[in-house]
N, C-alpha and C. Protein backbone atom coordinates (compact mmCIF):
# COMPACT_ATOMS: atom_id res chain seq x y z
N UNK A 1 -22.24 -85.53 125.55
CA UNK A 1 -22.58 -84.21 125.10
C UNK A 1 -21.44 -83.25 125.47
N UNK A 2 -21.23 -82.35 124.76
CA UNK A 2 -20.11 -81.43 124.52
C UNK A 2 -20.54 -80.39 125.92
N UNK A 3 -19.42 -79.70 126.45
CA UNK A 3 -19.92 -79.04 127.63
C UNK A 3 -19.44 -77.41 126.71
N UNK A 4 -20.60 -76.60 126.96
CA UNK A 4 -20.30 -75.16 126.21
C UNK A 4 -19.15 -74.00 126.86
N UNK A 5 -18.97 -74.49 127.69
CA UNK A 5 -18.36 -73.95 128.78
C UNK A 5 -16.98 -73.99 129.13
N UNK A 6 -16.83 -75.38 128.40
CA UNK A 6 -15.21 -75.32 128.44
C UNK A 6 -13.98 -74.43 127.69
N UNK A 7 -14.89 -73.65 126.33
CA UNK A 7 -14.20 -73.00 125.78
C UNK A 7 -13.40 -72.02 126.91
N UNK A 8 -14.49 -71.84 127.38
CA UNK A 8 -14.08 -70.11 128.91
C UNK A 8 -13.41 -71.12 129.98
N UNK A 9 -13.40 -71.69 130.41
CA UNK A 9 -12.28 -72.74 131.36
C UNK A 9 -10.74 -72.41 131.13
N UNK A 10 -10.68 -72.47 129.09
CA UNK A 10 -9.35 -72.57 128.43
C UNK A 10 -8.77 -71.26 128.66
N UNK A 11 -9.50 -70.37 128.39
CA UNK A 11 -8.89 -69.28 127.72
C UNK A 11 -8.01 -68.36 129.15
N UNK A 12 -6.97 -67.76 128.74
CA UNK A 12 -5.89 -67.32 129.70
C UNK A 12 -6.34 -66.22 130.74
N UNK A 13 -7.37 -66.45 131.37
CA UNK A 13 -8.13 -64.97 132.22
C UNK A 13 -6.38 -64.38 132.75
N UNK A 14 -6.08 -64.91 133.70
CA UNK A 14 -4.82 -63.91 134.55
C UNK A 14 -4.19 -63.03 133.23
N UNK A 15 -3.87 -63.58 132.40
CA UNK A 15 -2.64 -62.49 131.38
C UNK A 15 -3.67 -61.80 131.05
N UNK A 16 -4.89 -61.53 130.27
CA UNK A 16 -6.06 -61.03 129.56
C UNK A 16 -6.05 -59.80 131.13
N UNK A 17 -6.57 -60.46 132.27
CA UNK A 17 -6.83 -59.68 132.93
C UNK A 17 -5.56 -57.94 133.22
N UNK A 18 -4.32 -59.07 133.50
CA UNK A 18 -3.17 -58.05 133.38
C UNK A 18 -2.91 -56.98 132.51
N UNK A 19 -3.19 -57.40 131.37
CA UNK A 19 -3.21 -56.43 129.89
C UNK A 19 -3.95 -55.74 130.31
N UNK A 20 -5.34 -55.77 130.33
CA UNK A 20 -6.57 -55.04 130.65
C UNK A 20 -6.54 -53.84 131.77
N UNK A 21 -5.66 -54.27 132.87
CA UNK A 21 -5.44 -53.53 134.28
C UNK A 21 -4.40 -52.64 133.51
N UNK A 22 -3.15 -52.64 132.81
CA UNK A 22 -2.33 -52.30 132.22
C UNK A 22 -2.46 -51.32 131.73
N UNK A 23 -3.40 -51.53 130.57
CA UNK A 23 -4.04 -50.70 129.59
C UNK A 23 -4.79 -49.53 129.97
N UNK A 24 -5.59 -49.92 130.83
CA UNK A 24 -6.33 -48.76 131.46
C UNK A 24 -5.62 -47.96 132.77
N UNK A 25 -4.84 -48.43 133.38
CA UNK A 25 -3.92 -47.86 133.90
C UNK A 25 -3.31 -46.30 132.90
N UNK A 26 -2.76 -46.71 131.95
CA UNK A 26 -1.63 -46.04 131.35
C UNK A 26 -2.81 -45.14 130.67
N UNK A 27 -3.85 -45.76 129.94
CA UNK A 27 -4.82 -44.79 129.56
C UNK A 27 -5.50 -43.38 130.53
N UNK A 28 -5.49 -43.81 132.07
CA UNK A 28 -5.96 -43.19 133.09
C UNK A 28 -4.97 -42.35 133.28
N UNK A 29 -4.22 -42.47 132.84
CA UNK A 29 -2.85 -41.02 133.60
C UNK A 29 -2.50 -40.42 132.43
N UNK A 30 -2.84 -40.50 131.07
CA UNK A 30 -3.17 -40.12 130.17
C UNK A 30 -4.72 -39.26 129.65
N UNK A 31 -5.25 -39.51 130.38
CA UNK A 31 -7.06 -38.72 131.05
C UNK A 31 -6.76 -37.78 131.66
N UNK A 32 -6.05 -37.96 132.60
CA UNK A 32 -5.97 -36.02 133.33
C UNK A 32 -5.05 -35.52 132.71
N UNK A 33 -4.22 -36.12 132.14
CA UNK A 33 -3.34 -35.23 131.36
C UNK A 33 -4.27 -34.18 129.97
N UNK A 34 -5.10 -35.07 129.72
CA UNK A 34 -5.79 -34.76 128.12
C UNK A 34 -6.93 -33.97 128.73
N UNK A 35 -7.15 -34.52 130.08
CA UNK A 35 -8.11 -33.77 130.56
C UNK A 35 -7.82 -32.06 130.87
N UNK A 36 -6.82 -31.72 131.49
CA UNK A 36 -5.96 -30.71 131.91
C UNK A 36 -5.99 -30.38 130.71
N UNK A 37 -5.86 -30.69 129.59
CA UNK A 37 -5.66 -29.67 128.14
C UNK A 37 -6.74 -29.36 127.49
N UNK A 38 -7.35 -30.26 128.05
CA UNK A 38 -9.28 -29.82 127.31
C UNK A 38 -9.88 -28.75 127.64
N UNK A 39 -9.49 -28.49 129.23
CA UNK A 39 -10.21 -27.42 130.19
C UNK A 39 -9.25 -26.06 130.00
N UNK A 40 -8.11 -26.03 129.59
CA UNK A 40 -7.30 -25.11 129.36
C UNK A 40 -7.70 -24.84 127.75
N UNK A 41 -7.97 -25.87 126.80
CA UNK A 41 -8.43 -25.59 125.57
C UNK A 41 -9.53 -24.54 125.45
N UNK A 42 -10.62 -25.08 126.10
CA UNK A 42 -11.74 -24.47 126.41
C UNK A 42 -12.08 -22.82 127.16
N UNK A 43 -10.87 -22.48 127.75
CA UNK A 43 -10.81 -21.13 128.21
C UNK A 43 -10.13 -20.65 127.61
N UNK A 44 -9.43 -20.76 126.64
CA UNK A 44 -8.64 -20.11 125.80
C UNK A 44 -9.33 -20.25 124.09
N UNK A 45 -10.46 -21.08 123.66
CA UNK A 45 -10.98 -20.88 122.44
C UNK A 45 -12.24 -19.56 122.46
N UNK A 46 -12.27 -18.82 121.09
CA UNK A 46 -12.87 -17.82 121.16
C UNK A 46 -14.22 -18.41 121.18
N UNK A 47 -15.24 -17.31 120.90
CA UNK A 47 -17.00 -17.91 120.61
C UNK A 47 -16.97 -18.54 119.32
N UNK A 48 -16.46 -17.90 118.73
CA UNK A 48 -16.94 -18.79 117.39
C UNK A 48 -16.15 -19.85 116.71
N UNK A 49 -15.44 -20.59 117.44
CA UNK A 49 -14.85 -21.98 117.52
C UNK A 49 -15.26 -22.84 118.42
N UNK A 50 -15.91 -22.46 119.52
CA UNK A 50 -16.71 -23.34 120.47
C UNK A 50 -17.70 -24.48 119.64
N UNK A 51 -18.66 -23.78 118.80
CA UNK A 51 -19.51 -25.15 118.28
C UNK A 51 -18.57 -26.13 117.25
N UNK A 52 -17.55 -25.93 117.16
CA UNK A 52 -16.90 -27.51 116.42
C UNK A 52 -16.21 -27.93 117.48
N UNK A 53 -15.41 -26.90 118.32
CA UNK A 53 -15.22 -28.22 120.11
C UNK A 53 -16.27 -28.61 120.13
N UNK A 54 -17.46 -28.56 120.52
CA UNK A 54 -18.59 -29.18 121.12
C UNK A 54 -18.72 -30.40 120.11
N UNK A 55 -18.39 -30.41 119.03
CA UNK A 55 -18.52 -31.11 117.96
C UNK A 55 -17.44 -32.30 118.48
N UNK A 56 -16.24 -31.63 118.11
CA UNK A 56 -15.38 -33.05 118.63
C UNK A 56 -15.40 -33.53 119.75
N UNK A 57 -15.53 -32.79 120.87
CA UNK A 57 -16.15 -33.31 121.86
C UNK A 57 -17.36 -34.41 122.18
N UNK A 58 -18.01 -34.57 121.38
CA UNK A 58 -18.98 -35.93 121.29
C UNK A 58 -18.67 -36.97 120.63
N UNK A 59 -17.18 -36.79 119.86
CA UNK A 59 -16.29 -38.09 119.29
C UNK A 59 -15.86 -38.55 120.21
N UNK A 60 -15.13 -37.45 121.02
CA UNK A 60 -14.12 -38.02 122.04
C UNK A 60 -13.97 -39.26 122.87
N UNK A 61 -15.39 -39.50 123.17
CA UNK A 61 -15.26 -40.88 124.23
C UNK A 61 -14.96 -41.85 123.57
N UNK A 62 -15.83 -42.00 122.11
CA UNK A 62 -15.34 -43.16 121.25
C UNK A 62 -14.04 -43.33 121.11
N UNK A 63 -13.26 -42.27 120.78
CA UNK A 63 -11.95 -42.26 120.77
C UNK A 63 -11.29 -42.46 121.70
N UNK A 64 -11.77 -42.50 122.66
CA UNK A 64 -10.70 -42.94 124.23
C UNK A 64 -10.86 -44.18 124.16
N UNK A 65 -12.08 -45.00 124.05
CA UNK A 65 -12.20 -46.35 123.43
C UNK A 65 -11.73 -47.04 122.66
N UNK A 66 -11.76 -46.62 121.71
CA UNK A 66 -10.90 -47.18 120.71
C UNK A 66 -9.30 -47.51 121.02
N UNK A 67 -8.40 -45.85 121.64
CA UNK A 67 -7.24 -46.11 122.23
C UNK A 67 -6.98 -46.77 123.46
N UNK A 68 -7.79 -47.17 124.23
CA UNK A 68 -7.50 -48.38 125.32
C UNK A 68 -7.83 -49.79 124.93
N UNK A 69 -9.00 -50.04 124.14
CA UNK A 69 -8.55 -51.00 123.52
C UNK A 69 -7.66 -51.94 122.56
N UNK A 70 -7.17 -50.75 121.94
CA UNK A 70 -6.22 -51.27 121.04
C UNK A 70 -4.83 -51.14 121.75
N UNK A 71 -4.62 -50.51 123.61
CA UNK A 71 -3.55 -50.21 123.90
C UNK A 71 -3.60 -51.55 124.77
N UNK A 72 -4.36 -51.99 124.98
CA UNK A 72 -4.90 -53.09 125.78
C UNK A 72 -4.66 -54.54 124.79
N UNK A 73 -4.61 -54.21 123.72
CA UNK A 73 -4.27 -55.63 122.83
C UNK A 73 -2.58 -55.16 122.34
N UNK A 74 -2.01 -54.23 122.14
CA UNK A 74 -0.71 -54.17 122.38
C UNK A 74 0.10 -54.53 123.13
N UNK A 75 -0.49 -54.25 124.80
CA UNK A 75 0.24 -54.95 125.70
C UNK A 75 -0.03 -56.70 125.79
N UNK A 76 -0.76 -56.96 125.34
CA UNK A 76 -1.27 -57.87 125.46
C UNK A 76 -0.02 -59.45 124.14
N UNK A 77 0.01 -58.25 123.14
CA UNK A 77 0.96 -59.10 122.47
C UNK A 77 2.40 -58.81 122.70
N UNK A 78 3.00 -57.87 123.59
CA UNK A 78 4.35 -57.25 124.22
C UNK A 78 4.35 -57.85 125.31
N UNK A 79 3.20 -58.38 126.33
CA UNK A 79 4.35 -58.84 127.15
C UNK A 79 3.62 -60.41 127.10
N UNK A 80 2.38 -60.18 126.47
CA UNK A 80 2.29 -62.05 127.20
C UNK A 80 2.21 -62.68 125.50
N UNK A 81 3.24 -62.56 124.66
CA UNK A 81 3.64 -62.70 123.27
C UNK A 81 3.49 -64.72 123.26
N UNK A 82 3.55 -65.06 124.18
CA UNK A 82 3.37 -66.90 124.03
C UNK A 82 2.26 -67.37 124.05
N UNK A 83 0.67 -66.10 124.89
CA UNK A 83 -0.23 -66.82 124.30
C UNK A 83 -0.96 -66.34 122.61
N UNK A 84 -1.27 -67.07 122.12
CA UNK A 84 -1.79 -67.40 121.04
C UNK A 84 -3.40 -66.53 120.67
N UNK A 85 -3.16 -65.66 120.27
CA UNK A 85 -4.41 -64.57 119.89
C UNK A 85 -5.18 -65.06 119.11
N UNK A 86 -6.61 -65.63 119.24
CA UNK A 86 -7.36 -65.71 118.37
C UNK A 86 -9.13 -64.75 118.03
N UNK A 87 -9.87 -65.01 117.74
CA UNK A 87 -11.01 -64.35 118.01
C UNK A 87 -11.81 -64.78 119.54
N UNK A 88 -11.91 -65.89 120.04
CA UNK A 88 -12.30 -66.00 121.19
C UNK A 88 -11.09 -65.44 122.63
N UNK A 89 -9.74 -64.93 122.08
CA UNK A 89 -9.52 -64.48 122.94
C UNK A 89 -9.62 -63.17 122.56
N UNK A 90 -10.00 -62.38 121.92
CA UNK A 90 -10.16 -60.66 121.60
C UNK A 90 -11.15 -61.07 122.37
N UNK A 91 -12.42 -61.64 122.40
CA UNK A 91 -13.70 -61.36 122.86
C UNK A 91 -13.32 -61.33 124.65
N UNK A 92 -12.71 -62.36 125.03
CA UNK A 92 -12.37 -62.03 126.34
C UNK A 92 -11.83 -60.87 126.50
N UNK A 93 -10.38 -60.74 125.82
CA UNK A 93 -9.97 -59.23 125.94
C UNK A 93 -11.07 -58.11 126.30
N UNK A 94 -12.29 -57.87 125.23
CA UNK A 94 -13.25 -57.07 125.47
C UNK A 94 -14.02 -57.08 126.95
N UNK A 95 -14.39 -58.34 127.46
CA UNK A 95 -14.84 -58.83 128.72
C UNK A 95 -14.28 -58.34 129.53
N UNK A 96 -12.82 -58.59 129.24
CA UNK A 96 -11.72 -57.91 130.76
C UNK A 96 -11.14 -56.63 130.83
N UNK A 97 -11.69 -55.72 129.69
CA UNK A 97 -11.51 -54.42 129.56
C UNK A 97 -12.74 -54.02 130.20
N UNK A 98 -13.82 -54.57 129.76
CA UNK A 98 -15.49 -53.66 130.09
C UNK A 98 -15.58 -53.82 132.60
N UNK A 99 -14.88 -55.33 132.61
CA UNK A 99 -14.74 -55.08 134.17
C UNK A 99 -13.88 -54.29 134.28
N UNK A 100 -12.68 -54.29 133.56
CA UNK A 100 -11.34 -53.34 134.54
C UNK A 100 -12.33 -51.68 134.30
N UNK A 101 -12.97 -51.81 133.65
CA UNK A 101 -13.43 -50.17 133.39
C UNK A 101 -14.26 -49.74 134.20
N UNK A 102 -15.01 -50.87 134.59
CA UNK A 102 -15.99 -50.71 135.71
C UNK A 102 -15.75 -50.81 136.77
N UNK A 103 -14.26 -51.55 137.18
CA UNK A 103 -14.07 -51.16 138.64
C UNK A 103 -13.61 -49.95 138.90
N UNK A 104 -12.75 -49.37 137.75
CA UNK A 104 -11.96 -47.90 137.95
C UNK A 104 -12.94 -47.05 138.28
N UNK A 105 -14.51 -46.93 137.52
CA UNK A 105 -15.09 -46.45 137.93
C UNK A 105 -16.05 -46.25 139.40
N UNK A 106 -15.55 -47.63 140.03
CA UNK A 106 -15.63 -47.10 141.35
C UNK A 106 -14.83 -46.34 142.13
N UNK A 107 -13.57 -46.50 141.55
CA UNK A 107 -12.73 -45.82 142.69
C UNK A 107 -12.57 -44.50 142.37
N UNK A 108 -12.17 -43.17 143.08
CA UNK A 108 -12.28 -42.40 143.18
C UNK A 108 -11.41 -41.03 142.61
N UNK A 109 -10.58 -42.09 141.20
CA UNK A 109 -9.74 -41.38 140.41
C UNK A 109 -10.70 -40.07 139.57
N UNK A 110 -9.99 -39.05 139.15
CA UNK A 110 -10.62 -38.06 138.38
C UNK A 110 -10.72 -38.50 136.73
N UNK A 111 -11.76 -38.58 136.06
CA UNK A 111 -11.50 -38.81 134.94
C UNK A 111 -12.61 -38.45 133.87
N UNK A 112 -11.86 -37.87 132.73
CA UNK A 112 -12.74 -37.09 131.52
C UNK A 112 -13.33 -38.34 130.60
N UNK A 113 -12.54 -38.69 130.06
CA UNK A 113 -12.90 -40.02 128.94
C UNK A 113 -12.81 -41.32 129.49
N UNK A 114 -12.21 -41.56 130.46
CA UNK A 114 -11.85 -43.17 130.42
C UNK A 114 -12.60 -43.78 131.34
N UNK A 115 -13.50 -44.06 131.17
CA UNK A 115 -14.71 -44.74 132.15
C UNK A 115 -15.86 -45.71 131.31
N UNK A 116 -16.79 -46.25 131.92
CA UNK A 116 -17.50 -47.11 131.84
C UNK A 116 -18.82 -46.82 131.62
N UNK A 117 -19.11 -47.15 129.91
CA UNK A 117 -20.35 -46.52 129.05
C UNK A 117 -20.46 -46.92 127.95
N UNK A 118 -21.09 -46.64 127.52
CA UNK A 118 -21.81 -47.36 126.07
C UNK A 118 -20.57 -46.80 125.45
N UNK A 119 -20.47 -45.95 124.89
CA UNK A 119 -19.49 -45.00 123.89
C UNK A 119 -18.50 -45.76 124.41
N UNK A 120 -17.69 -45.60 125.59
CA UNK A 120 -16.63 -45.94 125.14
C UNK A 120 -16.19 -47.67 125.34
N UNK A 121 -17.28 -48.36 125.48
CA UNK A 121 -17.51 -49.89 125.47
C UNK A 121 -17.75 -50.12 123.53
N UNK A 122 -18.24 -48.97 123.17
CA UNK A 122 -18.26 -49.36 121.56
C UNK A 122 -16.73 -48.78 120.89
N UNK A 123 -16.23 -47.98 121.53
CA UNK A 123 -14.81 -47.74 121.06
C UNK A 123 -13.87 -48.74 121.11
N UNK A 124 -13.96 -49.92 122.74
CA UNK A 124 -13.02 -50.32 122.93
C UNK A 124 -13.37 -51.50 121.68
N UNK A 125 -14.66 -51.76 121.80
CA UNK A 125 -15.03 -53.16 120.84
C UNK A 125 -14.00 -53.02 119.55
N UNK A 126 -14.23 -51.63 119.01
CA UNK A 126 -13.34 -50.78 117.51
C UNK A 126 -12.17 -51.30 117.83
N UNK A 127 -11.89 -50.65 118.77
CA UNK A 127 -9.99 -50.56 118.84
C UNK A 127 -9.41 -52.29 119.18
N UNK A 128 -9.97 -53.04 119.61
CA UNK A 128 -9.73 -54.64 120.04
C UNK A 128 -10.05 -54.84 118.50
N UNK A 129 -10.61 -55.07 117.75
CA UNK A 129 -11.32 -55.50 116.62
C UNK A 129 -10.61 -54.83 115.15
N UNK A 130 -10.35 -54.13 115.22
CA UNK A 130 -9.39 -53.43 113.92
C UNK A 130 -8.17 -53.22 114.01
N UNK A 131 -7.91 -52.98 115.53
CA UNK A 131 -6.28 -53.19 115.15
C UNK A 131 -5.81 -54.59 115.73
N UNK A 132 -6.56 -55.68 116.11
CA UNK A 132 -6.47 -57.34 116.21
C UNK A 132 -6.52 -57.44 114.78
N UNK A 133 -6.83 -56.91 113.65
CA UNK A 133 -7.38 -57.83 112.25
C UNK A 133 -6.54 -58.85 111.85
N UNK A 134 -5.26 -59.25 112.26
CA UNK A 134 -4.76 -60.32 111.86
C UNK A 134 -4.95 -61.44 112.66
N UNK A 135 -5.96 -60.99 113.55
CA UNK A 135 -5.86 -62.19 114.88
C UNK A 135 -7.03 -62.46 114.89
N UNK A 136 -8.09 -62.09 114.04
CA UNK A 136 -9.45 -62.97 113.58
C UNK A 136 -9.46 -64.30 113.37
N UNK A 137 -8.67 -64.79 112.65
CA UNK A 137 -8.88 -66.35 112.00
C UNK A 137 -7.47 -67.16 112.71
């Protein structure tokens, strides 16, 4: 009998993991930066432009998602370019983005968008998944 398990045995955790640490790294110092412009945005927009911030403001997380995941499969084909991208390794990719996100969120960095949540666990799924599209099959 076939063991189900060996697929996850194969697949490259250390590089997956590296990308992942990588990615959210560079995304995180990119958060207070975006963050710092949001809060300066926000004291400087009049009243009656506030309800479409508030508006884009409830995109936003998706969108931080989306850009760490897809910054997270960039590095991923820039520096570890010898392993072989397929759909069972995006899905890890996703795996080792959703821990690296959850440990950041223990530690005690400041951060607007880049953390560990539904929204932006459905962004990163987006951003791994549409800009991988040649690495489906």
């Amino acid at each position: 009998m076939r063991n189900p398990f060996w697929r996850l045995k194969t697949l490259p955790w250390g590089p997956l993991l590296g990308a992942s640490a990588l990615g959210v790294a560079i995304a995180a110092v990119a958060d207070i930066f975006l963050g710092a412009a949001l809060i300066w945005l926000m004291g400087s927009l009049s009243g009656a432009l506030m309800p479409f911030f508030q508006i884009l403001l409830i995109g936003l997380p998706v969108a931080a998602g989306f850009g760490v995941g897809a910054l997270a499969l960039v590095m991923m084909e820039r520096t570890f370019s010898h392993i072989y991208l397929e759909t069972g390794v995006l899905w890890a990719l996703i795996a080792c983005l959703g821990l690296v996100l959850f440990l950041k969120s223990w530690l005690p960095f400041p951060s607007a968008l880049v953390t560990f949540g539904y929204s932006q666990m459905v962004g990163v799924l987006l951003g791994v998944f549409l800009t991988g599209k040649r690495h489906w099959r």
